[in-house]
Protein backbone atom coordinates (compact mmCIF):
# COMPACT_ATOMS: atom_id res chain seq x y z
CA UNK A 1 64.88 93.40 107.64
CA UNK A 2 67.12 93.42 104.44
CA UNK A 3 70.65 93.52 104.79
CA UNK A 4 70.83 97.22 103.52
CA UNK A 5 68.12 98.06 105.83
CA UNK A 6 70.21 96.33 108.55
CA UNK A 7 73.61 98.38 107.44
CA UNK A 8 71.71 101.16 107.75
CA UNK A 9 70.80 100.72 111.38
CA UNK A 10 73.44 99.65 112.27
CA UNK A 11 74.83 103.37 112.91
CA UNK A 12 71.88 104.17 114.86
CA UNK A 13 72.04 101.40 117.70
CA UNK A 14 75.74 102.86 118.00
CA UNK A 15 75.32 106.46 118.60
CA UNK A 16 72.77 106.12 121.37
CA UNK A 17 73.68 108.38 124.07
CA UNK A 18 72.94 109.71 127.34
CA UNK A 19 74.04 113.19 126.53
CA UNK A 20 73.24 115.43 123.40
CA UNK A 21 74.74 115.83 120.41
CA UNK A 22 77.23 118.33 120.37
CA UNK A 23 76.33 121.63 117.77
CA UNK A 24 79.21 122.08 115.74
CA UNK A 25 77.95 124.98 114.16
CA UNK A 26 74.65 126.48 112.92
CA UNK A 27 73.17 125.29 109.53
CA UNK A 28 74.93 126.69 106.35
CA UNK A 29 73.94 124.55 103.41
CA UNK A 30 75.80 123.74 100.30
CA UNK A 31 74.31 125.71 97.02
CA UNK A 32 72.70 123.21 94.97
CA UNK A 33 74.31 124.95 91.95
CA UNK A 34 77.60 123.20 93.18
CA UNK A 35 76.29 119.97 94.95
CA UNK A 36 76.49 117.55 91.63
CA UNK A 37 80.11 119.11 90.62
CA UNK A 38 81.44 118.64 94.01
CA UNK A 39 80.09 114.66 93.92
CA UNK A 40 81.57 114.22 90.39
CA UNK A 41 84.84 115.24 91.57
CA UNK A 42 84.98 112.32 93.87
CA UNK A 43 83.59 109.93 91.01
CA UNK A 44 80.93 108.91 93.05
CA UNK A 45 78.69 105.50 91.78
CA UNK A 46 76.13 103.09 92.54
CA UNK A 47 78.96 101.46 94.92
CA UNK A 48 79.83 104.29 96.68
CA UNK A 49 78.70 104.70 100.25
CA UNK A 50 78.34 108.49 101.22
CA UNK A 51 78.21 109.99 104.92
CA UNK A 52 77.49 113.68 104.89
CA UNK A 53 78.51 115.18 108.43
CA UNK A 54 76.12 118.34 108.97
CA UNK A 55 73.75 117.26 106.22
CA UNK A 56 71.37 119.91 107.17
CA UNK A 57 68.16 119.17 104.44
CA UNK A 58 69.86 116.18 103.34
CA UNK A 59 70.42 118.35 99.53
CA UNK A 60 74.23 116.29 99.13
CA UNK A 61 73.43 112.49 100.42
CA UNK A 62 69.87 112.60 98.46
CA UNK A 63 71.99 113.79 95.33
CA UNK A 64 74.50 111.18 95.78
CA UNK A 65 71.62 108.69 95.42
CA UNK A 66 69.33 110.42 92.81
CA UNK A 67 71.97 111.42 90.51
CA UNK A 68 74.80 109.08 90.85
CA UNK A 69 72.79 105.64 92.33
CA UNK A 70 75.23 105.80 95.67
CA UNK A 71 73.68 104.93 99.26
CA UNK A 72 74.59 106.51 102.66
CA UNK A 73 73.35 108.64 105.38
CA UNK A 74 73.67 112.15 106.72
CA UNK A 75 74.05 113.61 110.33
CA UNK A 76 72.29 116.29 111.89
CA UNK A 77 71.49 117.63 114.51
CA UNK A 78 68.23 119.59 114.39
CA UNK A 79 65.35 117.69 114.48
CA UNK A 80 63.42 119.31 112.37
CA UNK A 81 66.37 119.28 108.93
CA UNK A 82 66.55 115.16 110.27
CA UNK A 83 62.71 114.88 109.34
CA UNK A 84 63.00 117.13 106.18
CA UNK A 85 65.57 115.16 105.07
CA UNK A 86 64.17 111.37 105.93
CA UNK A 87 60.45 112.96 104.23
CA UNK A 88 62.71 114.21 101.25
CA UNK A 89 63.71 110.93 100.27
CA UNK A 90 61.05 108.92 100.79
CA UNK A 91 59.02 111.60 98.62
CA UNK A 92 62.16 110.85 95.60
CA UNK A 93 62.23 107.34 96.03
CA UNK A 94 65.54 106.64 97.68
CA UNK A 95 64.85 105.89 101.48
CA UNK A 96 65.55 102.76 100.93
CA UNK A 97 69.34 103.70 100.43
CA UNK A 98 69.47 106.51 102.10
CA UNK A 99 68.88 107.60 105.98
CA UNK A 100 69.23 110.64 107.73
CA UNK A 101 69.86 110.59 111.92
CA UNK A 102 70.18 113.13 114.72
CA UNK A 103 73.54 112.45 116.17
CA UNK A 104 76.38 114.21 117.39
CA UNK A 105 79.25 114.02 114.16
CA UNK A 106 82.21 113.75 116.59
CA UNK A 107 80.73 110.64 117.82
CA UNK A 108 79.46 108.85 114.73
CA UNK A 109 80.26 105.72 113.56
CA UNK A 110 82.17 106.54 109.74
CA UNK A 111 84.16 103.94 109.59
CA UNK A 112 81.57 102.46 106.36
CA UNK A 113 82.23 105.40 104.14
CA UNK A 114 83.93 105.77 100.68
CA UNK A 115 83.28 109.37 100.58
CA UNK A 116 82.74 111.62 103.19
CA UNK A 117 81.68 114.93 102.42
CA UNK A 118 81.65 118.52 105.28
CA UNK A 119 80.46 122.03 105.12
CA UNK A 120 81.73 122.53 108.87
CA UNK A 121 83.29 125.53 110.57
CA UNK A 122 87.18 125.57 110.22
CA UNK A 123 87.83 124.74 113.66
CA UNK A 124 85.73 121.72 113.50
CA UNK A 125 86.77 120.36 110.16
CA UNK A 126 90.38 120.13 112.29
CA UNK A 127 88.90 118.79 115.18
CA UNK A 128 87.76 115.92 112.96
CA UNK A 129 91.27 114.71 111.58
CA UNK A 130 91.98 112.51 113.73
CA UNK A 131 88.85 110.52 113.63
CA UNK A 132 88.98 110.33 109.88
CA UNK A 133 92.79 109.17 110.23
CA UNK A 134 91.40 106.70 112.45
CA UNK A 135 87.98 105.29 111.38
CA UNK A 136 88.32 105.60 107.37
CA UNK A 137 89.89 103.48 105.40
CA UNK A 138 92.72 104.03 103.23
CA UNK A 139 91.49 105.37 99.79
CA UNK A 140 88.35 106.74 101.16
CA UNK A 141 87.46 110.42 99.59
CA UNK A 142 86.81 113.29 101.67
CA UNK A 143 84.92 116.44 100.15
CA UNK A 144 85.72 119.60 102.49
CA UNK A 145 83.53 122.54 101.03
CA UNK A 146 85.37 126.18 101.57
CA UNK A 147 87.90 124.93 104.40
CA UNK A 148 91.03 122.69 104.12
CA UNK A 149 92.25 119.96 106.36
CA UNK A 150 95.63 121.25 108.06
CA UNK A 151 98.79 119.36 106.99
CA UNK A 152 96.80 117.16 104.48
CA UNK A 153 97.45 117.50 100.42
CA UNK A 154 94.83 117.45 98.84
CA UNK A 155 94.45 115.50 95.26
CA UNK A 156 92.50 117.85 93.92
CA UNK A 157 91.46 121.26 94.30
CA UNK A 158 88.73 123.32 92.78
CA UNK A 159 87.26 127.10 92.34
CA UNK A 160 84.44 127.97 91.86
CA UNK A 161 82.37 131.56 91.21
CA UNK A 162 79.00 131.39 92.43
CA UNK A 163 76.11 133.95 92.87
CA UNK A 164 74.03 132.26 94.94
CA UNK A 165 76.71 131.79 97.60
CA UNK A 166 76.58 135.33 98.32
CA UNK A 167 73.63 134.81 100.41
CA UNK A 168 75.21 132.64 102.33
CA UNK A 169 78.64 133.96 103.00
CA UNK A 170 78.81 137.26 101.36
CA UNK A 171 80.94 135.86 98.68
CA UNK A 172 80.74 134.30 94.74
CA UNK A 173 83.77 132.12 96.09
CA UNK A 174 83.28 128.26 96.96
CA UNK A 175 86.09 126.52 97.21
CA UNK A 176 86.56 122.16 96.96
CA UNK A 177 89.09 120.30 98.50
CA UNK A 178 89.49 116.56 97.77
CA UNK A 179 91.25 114.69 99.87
CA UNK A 180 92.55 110.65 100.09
CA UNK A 181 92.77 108.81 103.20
CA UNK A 182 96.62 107.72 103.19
CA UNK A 183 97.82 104.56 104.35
CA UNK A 184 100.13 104.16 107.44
CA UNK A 185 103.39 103.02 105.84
CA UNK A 186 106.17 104.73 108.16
CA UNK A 187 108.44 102.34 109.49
CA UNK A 188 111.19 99.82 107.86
CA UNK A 189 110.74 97.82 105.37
CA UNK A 190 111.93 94.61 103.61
CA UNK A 191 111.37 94.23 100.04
CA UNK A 192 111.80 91.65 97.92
CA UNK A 193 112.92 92.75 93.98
CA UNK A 194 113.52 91.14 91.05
CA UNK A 195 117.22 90.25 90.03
CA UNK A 196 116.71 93.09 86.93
CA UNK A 197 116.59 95.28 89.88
CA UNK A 198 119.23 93.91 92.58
CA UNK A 199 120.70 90.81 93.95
CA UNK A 200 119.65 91.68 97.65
CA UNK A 201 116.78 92.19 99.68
CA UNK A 202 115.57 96.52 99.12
CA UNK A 203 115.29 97.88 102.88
CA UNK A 204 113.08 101.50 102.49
CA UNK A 205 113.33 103.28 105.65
CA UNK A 206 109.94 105.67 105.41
CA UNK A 207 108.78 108.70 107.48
CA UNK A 208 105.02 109.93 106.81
CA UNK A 209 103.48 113.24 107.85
CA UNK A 210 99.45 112.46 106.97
CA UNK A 211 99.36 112.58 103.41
CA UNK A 212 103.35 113.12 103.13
CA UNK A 213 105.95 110.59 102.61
CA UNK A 214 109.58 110.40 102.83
CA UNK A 215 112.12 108.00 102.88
CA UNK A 216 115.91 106.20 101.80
CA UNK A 217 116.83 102.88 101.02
CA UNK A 218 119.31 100.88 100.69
CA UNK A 219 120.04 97.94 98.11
CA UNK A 220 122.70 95.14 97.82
CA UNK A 221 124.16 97.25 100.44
CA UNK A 222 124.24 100.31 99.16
CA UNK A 223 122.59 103.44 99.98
CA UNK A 224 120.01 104.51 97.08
CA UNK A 225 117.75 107.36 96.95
CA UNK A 226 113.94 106.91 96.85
CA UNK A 227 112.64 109.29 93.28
CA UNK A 228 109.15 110.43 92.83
CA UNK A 229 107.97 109.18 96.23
CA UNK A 230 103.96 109.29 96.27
CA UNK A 231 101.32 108.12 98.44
CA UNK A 232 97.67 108.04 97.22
CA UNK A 233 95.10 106.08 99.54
CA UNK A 234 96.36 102.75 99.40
CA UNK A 235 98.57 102.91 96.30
CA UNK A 236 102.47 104.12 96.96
CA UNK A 237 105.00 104.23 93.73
CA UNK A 238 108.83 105.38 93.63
CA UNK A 239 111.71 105.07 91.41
CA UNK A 240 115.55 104.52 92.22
CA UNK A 241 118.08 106.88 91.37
CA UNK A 242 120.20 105.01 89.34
CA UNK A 243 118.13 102.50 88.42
CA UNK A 244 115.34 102.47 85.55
CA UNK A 245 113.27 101.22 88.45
CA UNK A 246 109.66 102.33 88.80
CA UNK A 247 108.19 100.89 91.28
CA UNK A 248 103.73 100.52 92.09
CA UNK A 249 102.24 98.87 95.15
CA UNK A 250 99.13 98.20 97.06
CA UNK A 251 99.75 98.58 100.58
CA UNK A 252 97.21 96.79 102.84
CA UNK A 253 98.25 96.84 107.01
CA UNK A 254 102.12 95.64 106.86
CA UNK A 255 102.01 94.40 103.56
CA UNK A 256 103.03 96.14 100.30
CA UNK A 257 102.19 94.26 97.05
CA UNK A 258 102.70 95.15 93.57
CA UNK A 259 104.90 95.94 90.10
CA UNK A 260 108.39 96.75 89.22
CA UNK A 261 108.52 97.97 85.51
CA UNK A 262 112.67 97.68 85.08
CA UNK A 263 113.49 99.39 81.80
CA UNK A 264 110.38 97.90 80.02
CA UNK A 265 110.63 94.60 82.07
CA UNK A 266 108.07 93.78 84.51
CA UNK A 267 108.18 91.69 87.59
CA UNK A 268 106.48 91.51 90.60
CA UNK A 269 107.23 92.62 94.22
CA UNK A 270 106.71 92.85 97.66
CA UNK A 271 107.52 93.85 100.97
CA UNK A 272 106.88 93.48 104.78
CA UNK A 273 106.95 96.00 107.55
CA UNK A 274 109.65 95.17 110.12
CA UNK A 275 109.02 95.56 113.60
């Protein structure tokens, strides 16, 4: 077995279970009118790996890897959309990237995806927040068709007018939401600047509701408030009032690495999460 063969498999030795998948709704697909617009809004590629939660006949995971050269796999329920889908891409030349399985979504490993795409019912796309929270990793895309995540921004959202949605919810209207898994950075901080920026160590004291961040600091003693605050994925900036300060970072667990671009001078930083 190749090793893509084996990361494929991998998900389906994990979701065996003694009880059935749970139905989170019936079978609603995605027009295909909107399928390749929704996956260039996430600009997917060849290294993207795509989990489609409902995936129904497999239309979005076997575009992902016609069209755009990703791999993945899509979960479903119904038997008979699992074997649609697996015959679909075998038939277009892309099983060997793609696979579809019967499983129950709440349960499925998704921890491997950089974009995970759902057509779900409303209730169910916020039953799932937690579990994306918990098992993606920061930066990862997620592609909600027609219903928003509670409480999360999203990066982008889009409109669309469509005529052959009408026959499948009485409306032209489909609506995109793109979303970023954020990072976990509330807590205290100690940061280490440049002297352009301050003598001292930078303490940020930051509060984080999902995709939401707040926070103060304080530098060379002195209180200092945080401009511009922003959280995307991984990648967290700010500015210091006061200061031509603007600061960049990568954070990765309870690390934050990055650049401090002080009036045209640039210096690195960093900073550790106190416990």
């Amino acid at each position: 077995m190749n090793a893509l063969a084996l990361l494929l498999a991998l998900p389906l030795a994990a979701l065996a279970a003694d009880k059935p998948p749970v139905d989170a709704g019936p079978y609603v697909p995605s027009p295909q009118s909107v399928v390749a617009d929704m996956l260039k809004l996430a600009d997917i590629g060849p290294k993207d790996f795509v989990i489609d939660l409902g995936s129904g006949d497999g239309r979005i995971v076997l575009t992902a890897a016609k069209v755009f050269g990703a791999s993945g796999f899509g979960v479903e329920i119904k038997d008979e959309l699992v074997k649609l889908s697996n015959e679909a891409a075998k038939k277009e030349g892309v099983a060997d990237r793609v696979k579809f399985i019967k499983a129950d979504l709440f349960k499925t490993d998704i921890s491997r995806a950089t974009v995970l795409t759902m057509y779900l019912l409303p209730n169910t796309v916020n039953m799932l927040k937690d579990k994306l929270l918990t098992e993606l990793k920061p930066g990862t895309k997620v592609l909600s068709h027609d219903y928003p995540l509670a409480g999360w921004l999203p990066e982008q959202y889009v409109q669309w007018d469509l005529e052959d949605k009408v026959q499948i919810s009485g409306v032209t209207t489909t609506l995109i939401y793109l979303y970023m898994v954020p990072a976990k950075v509330e807590g205290r901080w100690s940061a280490n600047v440049p002297a352009s920026v301050g003598k001292g160590a930078l303490s940020l004291n930051l509060k984080q509701q999902i995709t939401r961040v707040s926070g103060s600091g304080k530098l060379d003693g002195k209180e200092v408030v945080l401009e511009d605050l922003k959280l995307k994925g991984e990648q967290i900036s700010f500015g210091l009032a006061g200061k031509k300060a603007l600061f960049t970072g990568s954070v990765k667990g309870d690390a934050i690495t990055g650049e401090v671009d002080a009036g045209g001078a640039k210096a690195l930083w960093s900073a550790k999460l106190v416990k």
